[in-house]
Every structure is written in structure tokens, then in C-alpha cells.
C-alpha atoms as a PDB file:
ATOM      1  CA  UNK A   1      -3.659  -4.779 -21.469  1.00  0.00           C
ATOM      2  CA  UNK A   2      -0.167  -4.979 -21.854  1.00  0.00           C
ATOM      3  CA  UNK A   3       1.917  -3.900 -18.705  1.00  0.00           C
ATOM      4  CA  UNK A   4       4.665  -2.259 -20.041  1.00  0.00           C
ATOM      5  CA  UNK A   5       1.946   0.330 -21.420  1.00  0.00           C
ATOM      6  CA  UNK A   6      -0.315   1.002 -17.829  1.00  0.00           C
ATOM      7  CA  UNK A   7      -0.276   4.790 -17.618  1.00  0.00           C
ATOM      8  CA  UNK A   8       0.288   5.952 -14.242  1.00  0.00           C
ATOM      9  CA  UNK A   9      -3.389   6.632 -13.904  1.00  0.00           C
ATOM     10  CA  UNK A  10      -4.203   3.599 -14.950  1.00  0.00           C
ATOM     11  CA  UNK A  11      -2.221   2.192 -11.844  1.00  0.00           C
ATOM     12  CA  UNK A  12      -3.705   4.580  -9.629  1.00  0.00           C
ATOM     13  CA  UNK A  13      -7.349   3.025 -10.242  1.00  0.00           C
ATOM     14  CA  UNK A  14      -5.951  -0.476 -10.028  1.00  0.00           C
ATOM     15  CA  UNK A  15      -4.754   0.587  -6.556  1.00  0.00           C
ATOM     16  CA  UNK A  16      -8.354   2.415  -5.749  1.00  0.00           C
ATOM     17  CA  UNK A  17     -10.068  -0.720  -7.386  1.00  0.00           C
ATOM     18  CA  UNK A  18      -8.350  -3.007  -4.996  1.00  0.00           C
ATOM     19  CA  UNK A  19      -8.679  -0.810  -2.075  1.00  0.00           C
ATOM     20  CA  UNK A  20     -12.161  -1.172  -2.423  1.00  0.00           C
ATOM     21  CA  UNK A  21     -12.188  -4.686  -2.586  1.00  0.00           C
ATOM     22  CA  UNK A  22     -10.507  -5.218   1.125  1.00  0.00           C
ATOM     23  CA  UNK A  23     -12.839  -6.228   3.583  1.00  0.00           C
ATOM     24  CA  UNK A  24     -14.659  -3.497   5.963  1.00  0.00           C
ATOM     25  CA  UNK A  25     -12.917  -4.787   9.196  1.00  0.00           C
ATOM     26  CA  UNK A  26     -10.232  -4.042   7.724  1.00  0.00           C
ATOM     27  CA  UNK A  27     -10.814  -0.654   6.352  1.00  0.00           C
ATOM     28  CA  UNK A  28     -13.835   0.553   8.737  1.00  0.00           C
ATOM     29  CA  UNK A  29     -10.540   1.144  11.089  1.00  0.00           C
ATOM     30  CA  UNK A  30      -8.599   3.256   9.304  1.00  0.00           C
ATOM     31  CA  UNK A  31      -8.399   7.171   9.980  1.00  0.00           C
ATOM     32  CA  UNK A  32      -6.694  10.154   8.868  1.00  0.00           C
ATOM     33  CA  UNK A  33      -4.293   7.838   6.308  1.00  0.00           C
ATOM     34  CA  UNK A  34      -4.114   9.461   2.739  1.00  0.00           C
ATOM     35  CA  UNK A  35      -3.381   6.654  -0.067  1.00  0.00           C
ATOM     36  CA  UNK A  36      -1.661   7.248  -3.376  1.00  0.00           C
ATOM     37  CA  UNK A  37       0.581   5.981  -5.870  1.00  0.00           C
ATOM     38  CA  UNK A  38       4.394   7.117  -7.086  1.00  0.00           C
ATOM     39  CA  UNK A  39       6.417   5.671 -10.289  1.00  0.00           C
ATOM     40  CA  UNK A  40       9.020   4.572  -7.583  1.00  0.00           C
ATOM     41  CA  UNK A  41      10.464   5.772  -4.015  1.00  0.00           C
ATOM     42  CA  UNK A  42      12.478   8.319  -4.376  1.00  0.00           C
ATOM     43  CA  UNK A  43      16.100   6.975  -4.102  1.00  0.00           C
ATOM     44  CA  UNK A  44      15.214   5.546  -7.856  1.00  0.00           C
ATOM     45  CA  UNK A  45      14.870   1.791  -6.206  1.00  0.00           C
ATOM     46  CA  UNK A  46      12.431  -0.818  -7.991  1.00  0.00           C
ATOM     47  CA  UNK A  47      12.922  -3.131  -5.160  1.00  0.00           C
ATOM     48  CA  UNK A  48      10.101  -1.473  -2.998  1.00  0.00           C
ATOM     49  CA  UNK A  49       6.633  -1.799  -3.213  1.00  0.00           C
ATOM     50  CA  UNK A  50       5.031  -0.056  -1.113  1.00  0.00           C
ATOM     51  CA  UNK A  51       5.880   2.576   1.976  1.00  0.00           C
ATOM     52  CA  UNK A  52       3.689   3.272   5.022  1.00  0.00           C
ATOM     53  CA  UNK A  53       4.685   6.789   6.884  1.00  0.00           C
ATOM     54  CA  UNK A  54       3.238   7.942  10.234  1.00  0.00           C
ATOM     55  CA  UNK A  55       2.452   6.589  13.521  1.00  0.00           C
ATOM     56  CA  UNK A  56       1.437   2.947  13.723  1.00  0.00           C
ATOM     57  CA  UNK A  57      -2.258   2.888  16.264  1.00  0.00           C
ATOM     58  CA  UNK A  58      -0.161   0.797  18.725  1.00  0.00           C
ATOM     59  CA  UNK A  59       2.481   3.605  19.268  1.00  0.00           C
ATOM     60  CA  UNK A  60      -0.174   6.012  19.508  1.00  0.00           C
ATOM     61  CA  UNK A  61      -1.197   8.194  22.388  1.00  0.00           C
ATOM     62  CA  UNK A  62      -3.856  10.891  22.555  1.00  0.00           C
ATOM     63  CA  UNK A  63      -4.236  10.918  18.683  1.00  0.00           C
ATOM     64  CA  UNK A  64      -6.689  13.606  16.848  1.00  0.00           C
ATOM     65  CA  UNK A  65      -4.848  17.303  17.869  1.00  0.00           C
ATOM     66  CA  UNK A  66      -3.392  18.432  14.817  1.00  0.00           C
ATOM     67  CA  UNK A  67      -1.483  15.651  13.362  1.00  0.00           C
ATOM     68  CA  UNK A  68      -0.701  15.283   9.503  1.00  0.00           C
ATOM     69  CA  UNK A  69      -2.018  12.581   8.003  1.00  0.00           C
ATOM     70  CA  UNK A  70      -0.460   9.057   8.105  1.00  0.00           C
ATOM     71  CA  UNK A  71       0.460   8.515   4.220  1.00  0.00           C
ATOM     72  CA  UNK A  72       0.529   4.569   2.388  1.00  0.00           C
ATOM     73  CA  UNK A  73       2.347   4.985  -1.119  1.00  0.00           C
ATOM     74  CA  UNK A  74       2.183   2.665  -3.865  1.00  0.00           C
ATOM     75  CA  UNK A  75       4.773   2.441  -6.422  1.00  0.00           C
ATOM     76  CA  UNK A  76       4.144   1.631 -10.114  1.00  0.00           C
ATOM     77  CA  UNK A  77       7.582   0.850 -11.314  1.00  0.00           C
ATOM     78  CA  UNK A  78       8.277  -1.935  -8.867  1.00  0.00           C
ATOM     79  CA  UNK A  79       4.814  -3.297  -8.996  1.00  0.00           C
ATOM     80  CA  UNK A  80       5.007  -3.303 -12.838  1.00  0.00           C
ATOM     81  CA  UNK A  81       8.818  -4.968 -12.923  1.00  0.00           C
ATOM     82  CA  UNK A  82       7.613  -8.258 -10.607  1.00  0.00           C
ATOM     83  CA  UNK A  83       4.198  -9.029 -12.113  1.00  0.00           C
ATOM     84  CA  UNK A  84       3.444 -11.190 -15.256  1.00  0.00           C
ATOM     85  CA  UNK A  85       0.129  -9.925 -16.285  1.00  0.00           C
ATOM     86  CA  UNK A  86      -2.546  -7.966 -14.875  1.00  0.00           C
ATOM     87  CA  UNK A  87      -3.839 -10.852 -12.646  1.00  0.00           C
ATOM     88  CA  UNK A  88      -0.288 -10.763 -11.273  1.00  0.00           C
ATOM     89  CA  UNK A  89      -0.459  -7.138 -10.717  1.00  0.00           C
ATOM     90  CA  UNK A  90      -3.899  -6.925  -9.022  1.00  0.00           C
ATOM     91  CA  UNK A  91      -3.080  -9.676  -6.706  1.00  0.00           C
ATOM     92  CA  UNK A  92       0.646  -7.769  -6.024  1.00  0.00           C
ATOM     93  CA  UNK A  93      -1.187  -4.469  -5.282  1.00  0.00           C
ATOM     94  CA  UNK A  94      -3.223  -6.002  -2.668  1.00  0.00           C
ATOM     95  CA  UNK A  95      -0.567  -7.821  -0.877  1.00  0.00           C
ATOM     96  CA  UNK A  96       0.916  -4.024  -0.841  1.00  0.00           C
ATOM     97  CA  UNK A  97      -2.007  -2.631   0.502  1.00  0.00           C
ATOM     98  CA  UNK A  98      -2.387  -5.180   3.026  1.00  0.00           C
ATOM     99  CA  UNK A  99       0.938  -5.518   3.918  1.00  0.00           C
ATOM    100  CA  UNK A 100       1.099  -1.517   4.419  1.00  0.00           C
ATOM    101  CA  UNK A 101      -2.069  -0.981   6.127  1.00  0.00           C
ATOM    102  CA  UNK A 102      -0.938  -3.860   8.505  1.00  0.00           C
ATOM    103  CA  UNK A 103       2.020  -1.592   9.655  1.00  0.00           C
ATOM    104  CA  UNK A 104      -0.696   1.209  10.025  1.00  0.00           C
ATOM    105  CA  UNK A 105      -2.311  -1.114  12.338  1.00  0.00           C
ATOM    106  CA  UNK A 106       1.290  -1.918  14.155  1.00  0.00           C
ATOM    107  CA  UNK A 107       2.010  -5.027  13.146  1.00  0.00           C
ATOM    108  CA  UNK A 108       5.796  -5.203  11.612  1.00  0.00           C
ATOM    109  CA  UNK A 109       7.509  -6.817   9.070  1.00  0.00           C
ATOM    110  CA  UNK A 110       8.430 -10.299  10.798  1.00  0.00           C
ATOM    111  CA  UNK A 111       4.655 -10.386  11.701  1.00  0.00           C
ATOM    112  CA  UNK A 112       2.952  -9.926   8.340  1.00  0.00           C
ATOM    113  CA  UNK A 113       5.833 -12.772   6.871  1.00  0.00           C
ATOM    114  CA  UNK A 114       4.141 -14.788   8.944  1.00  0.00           C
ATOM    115  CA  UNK A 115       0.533 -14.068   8.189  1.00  0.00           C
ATOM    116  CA  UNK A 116       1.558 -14.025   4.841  1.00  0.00           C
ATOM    117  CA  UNK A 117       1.265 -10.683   3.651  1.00  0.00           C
ATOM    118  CA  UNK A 118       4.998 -10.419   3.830  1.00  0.00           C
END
């Protein structure tokens, strides 16, 4: 499959596909957090990944009384622009994942640089 020619639901089950594949520790924790996919943010920027948008579980107090839903977007453009092939782009879309589900869970950017998932 060439890149330059992955649909935008194509993408989208790359990111589900991937989602899957994260371990259960990892996921077994996650609540109310609704996952999708964009072509790019929306200031027209390919330089950003990924965006995580609620309440990280450390900053949290009484938690289940109405919120809306934490949100983790994906973005195709960006993801499409650094990768070389599809191997590329699967492994890029679950740094992303991580990386943004790691904010979920409170940890910030310094912190996932250092673990890697930076």
C-alpha cells in the first residue's frame, strides 16, 4: 500500500488496529476517553501528531458527575508526512497512542522523552 494513497478510513483502522494491540494494563485503565482520527489539527500544522484533551487522572478529583469525555486525536497528515512505509506508520501510530494515553494517565511531556515514548 502506497502511503500517499491511505484513505482517511483506512488510517482510522490502522489507529483502531494498533489500539488493540496495546497491552491490557495499559488500556484496562482507561475511562470515559473517546479516540479518533483528524487529517491534521486544526491550525493546518503537520508538525503534530497526536492531541490528548481533558483532565489527566492525577489532576482529578471526584471524577464521574457529568463530565464530557476526555478526547485522544490522531492526525493522518502528520503521521503520513514522517513515515516511510506502512511499518513506519504502524510503529508511529503507536508511539502516538502511547505517548497520548500517557498524558491521560498524567505523565507529561519531559516524562514520556524519557521513557521513550516522547
Amino acid at each position: 500500500m502506497k502511503l500517499d494513497a491511505l484513505s482517511a478510513d483506512q488510517f482510522e483502522q490502522l489507529v483502531t488496529d494498533e489500539l488493540d494491540l496495546l497491552p491490557d494494563d495499559m488500556i484496562d485503565g482507561i475511562e470515559n476517553v473517546g479516540f479518533t482520527t483528524a487529517s491534521r489539527p486544526d491550525d493546518g500544522s503537520l508538525g503534530l501528531l497526536g492531541l490528548y484533551t481533558g483532565v489527566a487522572l492525577t489532576r482529578r478529583g471526584q471524577y464521574g458527575h457529568g463530565e464530557l469525555p476526555d478526547h485522544i486525536v490522531l492526525y493522518r497528515e502528520p503521521h503520513l508526512r514522517i513515515s516511510r512505509d506502512l511499518d513506519d506508520l504502524k510503529l508511529n501510530i503507536h508511539v502516538t497512542l502511547v505517548h497520548e494515553i500517557g498524558h491521560y494517565y498524567g505523565l507529561d511531556d519531559e516524562e514520556l522523552h524519557k521513557l521513550g515514548w516522547g
